[in-house]
C-alpha atoms as a PDB file:
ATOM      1  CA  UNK A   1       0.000   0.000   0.000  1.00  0.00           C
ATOM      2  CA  UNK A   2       1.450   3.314  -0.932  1.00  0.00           C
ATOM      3  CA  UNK A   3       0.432   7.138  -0.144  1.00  0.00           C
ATOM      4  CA  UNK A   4       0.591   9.355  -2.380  1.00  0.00           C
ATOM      5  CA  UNK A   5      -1.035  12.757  -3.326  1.00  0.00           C
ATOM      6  CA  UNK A   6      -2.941  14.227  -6.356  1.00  0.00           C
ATOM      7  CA  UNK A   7      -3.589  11.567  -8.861  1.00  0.00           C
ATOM      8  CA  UNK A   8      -6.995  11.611  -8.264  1.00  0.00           C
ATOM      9  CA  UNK A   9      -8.967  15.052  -6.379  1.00  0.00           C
ATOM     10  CA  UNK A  10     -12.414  15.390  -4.932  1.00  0.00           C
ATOM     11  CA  UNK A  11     -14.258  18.579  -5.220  1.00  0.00           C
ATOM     12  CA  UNK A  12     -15.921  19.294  -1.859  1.00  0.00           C
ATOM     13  CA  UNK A  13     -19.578  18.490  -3.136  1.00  0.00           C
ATOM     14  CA  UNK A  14     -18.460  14.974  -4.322  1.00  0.00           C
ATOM     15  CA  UNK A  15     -17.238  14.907  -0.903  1.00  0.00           C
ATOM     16  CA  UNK A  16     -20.016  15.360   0.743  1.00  0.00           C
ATOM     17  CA  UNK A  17     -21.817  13.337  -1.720  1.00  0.00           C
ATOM     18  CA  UNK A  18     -19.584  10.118  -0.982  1.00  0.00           C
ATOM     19  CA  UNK A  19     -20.051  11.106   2.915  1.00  0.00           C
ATOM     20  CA  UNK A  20     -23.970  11.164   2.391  1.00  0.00           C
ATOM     21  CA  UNK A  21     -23.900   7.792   0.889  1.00  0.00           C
ATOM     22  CA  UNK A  22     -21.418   6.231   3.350  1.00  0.00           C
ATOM     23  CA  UNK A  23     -24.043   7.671   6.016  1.00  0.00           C
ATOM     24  CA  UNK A  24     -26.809   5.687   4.358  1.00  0.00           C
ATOM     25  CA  UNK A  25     -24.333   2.770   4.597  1.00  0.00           C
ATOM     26  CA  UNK A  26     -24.209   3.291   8.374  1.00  0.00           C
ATOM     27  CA  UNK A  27     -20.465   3.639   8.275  1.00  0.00           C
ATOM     28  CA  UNK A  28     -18.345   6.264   8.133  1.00  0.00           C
ATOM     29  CA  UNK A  29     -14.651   4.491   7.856  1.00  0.00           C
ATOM     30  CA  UNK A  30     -15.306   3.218   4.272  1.00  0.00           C
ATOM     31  CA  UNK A  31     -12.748   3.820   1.225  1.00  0.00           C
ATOM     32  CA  UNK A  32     -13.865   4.781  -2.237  1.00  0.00           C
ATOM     33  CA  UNK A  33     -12.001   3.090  -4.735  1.00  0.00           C
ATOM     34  CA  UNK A  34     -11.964   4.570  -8.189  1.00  0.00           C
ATOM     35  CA  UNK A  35     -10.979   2.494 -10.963  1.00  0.00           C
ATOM     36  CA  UNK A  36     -10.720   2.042 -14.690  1.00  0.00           C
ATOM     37  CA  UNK A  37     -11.331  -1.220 -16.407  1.00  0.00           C
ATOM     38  CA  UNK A  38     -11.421  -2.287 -19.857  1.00  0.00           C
ATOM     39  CA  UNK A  39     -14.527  -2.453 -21.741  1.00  0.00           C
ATOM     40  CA  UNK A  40     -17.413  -0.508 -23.729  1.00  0.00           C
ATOM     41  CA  UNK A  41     -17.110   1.599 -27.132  1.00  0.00           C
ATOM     42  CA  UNK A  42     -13.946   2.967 -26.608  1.00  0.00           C
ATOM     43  CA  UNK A  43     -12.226   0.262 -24.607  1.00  0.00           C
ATOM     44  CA  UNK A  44     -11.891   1.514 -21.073  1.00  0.00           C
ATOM     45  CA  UNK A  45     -14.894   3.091 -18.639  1.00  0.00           C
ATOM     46  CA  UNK A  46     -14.590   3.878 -14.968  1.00  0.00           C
ATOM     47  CA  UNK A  47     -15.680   2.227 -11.804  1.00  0.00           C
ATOM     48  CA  UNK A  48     -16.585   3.614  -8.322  1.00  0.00           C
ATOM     49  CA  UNK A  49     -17.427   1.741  -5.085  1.00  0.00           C
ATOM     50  CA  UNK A  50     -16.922   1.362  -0.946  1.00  0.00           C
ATOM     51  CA  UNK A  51     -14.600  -1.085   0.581  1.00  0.00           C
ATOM     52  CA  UNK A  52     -13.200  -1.702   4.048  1.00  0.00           C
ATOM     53  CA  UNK A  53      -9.714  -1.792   3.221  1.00  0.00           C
ATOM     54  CA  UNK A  54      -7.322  -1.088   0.952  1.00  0.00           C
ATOM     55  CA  UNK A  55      -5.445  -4.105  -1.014  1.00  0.00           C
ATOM     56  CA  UNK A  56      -1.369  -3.717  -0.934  1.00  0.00           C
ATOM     57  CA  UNK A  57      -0.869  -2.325  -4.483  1.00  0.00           C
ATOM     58  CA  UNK A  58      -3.393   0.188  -3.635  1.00  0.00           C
ATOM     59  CA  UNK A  59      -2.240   4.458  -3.568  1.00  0.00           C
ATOM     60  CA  UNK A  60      -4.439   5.755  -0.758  1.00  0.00           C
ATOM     61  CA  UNK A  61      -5.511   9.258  -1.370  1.00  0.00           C
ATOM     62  CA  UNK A  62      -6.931  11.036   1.597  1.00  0.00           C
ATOM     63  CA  UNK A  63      -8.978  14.314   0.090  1.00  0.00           C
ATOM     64  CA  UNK A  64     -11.568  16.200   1.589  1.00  0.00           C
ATOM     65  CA  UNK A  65     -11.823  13.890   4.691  1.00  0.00           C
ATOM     66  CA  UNK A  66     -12.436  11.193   1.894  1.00  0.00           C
ATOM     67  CA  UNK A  67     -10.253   8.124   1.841  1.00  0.00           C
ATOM     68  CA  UNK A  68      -9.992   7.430  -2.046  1.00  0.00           C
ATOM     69  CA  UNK A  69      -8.274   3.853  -3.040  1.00  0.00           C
ATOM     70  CA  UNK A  70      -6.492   3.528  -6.510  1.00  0.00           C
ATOM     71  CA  UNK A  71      -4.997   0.204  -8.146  1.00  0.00           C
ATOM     72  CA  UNK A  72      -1.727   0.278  -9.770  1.00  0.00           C
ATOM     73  CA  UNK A  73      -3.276  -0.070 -13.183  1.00  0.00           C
ATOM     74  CA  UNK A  74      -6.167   2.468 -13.068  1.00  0.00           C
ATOM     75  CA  UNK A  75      -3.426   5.161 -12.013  1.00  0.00           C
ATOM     76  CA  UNK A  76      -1.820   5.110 -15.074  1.00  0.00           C
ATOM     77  CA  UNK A  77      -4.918   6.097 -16.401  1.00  0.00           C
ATOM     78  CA  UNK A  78      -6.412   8.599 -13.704  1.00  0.00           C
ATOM     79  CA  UNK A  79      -3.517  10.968 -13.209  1.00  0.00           C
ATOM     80  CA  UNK A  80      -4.295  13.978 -12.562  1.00  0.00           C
ATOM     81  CA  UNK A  81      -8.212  13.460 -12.744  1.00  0.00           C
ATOM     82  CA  UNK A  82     -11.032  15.247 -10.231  1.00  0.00           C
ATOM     83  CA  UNK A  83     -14.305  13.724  -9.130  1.00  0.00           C
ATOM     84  CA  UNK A  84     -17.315  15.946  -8.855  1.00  0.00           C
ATOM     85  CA  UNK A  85     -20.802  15.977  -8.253  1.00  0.00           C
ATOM     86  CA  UNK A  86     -23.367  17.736 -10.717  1.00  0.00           C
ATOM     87  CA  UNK A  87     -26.892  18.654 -10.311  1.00  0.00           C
ATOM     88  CA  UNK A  88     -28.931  19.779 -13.032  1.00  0.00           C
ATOM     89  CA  UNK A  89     -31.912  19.921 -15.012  1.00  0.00           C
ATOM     90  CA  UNK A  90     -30.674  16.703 -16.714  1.00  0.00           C
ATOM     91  CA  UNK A  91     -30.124  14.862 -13.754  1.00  0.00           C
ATOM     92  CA  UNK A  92     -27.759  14.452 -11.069  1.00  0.00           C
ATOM     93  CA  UNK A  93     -24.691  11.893 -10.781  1.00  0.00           C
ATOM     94  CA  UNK A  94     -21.256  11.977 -10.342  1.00  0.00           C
ATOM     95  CA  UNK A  95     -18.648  13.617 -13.340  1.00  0.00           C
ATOM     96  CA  UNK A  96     -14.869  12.336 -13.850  1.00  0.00           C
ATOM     97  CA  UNK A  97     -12.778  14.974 -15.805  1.00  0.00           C
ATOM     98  CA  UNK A  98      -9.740  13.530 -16.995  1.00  0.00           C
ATOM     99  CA  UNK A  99      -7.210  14.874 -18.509  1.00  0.00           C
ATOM    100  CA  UNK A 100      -5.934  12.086 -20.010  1.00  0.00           C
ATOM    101  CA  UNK A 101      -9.232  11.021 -22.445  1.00  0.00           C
ATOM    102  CA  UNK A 102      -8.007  11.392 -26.028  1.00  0.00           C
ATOM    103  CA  UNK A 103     -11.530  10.084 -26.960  1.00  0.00           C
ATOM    104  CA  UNK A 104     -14.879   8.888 -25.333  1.00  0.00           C
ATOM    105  CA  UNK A 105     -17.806   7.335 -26.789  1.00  0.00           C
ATOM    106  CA  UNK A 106     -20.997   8.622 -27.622  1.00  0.00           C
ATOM    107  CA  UNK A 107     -22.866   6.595 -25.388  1.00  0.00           C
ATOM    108  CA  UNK A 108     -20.801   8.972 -22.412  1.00  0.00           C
ATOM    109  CA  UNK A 109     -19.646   5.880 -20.720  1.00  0.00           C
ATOM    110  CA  UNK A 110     -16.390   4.708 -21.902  1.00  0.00           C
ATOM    111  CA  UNK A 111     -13.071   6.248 -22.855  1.00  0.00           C
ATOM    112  CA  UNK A 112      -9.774   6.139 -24.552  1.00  0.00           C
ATOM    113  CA  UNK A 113      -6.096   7.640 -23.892  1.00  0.00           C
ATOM    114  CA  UNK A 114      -3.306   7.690 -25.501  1.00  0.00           C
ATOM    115  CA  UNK A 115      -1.291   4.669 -23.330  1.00  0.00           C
END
């Protein structure tokens, strides 16, 4: 397990998104691992979700007061990327902007860089 800052951010109202929803887990000592796997149009999409405990190739990014797990392989592909939380007419959800997407699919979904 490493520790080590600013390949992935959290604006404050993800934050307190991710805190809302760890509420309505009834814990508040989850991590939120982000993570890109491959599949859909363009070959890689993302992947969000709580777990107890980091695994040991895990960097452990603590933002915001949120504790925010990435795998070796995802952080090649998340550098330098920020999580935030949109409301709008449209609907409401969370929005990765990465700086690394050379292309993404129509469908919004999936992605592609240049590695």
């Amino acid at each position: 397990m490493e520790s080590v800052q600013k390949i992935v951010t959290i604006t404050p109202k993800a934050a307190e998104k991710v805190k809302e929803f760890m509420k309505q887990e009834g814990r508040d000592d989850l991590y939120l691992r982000i993570y890109v796997s491959g599949g859909g149009c363009a070959g890689l999409s993302y992947g969000m979700g709580f777990e107890e405990k980091p695994e040991d190739d895990d960097f452990v990014i603590e933002e915001q007061g949120i504790k925010l797990l990435v795998d070796s392989y995802s952080s090649n592909y998340l550098k330098g990327t920020e999580i935030d939380y949109i409301e709008s007419l449209m609907g409401a959800g969370f929005k990765i902007n990465n700086p690394n997407v050379t292309r993404t699919c129509s469908c919004g979904h999936s992605f592609s860089t240049e590695e």
